[in-house]
C-alpha atoms as a PDB file:
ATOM      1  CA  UNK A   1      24.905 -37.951   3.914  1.00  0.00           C
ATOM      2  CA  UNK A   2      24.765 -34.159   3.908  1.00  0.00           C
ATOM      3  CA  UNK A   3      24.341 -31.482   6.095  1.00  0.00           C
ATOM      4  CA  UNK A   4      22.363 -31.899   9.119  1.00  0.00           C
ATOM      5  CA  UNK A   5      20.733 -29.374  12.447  1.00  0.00           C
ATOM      6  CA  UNK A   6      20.195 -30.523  15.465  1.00  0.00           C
ATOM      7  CA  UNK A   7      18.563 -28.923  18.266  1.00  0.00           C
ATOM      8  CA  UNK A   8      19.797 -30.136  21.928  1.00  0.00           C
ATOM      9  CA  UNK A   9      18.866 -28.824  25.293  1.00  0.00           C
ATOM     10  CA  UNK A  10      21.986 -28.071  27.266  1.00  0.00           C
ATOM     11  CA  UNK A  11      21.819 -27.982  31.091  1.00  0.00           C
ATOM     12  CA  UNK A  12      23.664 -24.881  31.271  1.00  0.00           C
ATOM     13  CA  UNK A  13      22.109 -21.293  31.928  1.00  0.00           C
ATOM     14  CA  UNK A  14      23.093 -19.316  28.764  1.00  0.00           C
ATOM     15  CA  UNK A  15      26.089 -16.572  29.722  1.00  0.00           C
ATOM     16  CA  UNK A  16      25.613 -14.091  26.494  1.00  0.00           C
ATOM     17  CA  UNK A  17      23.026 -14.216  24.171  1.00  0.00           C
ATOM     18  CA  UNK A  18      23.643 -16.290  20.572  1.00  0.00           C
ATOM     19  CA  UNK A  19      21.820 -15.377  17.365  1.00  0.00           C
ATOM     20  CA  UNK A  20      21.978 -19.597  17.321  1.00  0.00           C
ATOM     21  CA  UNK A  21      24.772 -21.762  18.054  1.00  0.00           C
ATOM     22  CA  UNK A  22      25.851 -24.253  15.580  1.00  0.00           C
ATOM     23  CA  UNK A  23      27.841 -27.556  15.819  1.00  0.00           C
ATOM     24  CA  UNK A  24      29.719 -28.397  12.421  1.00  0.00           C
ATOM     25  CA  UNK A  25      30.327 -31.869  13.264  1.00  0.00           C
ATOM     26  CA  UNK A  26      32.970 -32.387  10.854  1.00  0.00           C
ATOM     27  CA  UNK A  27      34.145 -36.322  12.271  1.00  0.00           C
ATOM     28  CA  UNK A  28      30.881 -38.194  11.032  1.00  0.00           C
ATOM     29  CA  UNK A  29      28.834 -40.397  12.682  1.00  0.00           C
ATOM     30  CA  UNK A  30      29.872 -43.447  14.858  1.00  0.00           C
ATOM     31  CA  UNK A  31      31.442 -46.167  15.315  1.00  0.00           C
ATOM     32  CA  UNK A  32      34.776 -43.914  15.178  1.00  0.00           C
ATOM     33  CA  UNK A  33      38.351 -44.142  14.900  1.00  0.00           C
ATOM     34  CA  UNK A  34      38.939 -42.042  17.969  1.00  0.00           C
ATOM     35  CA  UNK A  35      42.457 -40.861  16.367  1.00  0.00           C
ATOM     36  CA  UNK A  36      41.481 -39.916  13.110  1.00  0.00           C
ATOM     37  CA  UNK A  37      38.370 -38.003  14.905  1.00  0.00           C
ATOM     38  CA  UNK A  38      40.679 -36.067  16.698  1.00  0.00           C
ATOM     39  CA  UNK A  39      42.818 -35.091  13.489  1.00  0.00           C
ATOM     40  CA  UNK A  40      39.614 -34.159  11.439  1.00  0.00           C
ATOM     41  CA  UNK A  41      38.418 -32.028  14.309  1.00  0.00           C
ATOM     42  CA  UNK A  42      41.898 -30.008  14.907  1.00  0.00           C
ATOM     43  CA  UNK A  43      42.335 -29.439  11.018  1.00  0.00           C
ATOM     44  CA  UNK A  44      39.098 -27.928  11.272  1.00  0.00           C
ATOM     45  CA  UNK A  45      39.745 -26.158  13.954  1.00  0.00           C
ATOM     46  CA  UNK A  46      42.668 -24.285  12.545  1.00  0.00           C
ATOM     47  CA  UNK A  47      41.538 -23.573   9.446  1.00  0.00           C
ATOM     48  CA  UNK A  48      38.371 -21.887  11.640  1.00  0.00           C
ATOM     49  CA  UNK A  49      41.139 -20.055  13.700  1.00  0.00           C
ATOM     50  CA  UNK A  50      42.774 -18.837  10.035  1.00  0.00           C
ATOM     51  CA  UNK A  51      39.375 -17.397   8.568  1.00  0.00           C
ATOM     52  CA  UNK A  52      39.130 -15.354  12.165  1.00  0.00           C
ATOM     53  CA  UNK A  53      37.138 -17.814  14.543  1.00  0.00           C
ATOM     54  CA  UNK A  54      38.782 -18.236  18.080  1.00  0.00           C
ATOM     55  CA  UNK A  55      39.380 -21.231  20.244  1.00  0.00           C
ATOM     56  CA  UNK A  56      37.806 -20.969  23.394  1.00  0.00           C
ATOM     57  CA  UNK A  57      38.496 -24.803  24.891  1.00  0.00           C
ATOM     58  CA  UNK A  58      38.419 -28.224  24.339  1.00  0.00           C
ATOM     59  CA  UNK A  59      35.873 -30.654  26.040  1.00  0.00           C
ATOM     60  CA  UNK A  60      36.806 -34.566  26.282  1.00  0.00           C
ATOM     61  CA  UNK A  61      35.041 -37.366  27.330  1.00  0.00           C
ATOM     62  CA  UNK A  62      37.497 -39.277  29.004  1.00  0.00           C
ATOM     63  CA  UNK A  63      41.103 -39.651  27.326  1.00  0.00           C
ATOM     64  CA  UNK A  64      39.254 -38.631  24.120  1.00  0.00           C
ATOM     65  CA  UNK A  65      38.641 -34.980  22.547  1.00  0.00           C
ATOM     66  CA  UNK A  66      34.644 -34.507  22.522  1.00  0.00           C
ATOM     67  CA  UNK A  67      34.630 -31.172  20.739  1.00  0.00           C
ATOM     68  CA  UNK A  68      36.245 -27.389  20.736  1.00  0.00           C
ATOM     69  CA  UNK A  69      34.359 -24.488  21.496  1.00  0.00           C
ATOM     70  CA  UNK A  70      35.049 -21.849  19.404  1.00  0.00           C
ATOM     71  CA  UNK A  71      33.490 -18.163  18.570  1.00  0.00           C
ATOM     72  CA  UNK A  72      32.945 -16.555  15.725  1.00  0.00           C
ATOM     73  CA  UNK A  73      34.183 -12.896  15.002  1.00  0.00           C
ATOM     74  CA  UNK A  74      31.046 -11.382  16.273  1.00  0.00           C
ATOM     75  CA  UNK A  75      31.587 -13.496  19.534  1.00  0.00           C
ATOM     76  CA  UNK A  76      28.629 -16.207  19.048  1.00  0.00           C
ATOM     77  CA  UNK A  77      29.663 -19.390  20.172  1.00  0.00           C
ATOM     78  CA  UNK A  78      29.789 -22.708  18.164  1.00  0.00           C
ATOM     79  CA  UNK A  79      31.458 -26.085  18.509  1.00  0.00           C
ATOM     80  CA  UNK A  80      33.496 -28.525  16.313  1.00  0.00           C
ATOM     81  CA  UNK A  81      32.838 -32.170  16.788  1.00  0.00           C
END
């Protein structure tokens, strides 16, 4: 399966203004292996962190990692799941 967008309402107010905010979803779709999801989604991470993104904080769901915010260099937020 390739690429995909998806549009979500958040119940959050917005903080900054975003051009758009993008999940790469780099972990698949479910049923998971909660352990290797974590692994794909902190390689990811770091190689984001190498090319100049930063890590803003992680967001579980439970014991398990859900996804890290991150921002780009221009500051527009994004998330790796």
């Amino acid at each position: 399966m390739g690429p995909a967008i998806g549009f979500l309402r958040v119940p959050e107010g917005k903080t900054a203004k975003n051009k758009m905010h993008i999940d790469i979803r780099v972990a698949g779709e479910p049923p998971w292996d909660m352990a290797e999801r974590e692994q794909l989604i902190r390689v990811k991470v770091a190689e984001l962190v190498v090319a100049g993104a930063t890590a803003v904080r992680e967001e579980s769901y439970g014991e398990q990692l859900g996804h890290v915010v991150m921002l780009d260099p221009e500051g527009n937020e994004f998330c790796v799941a």
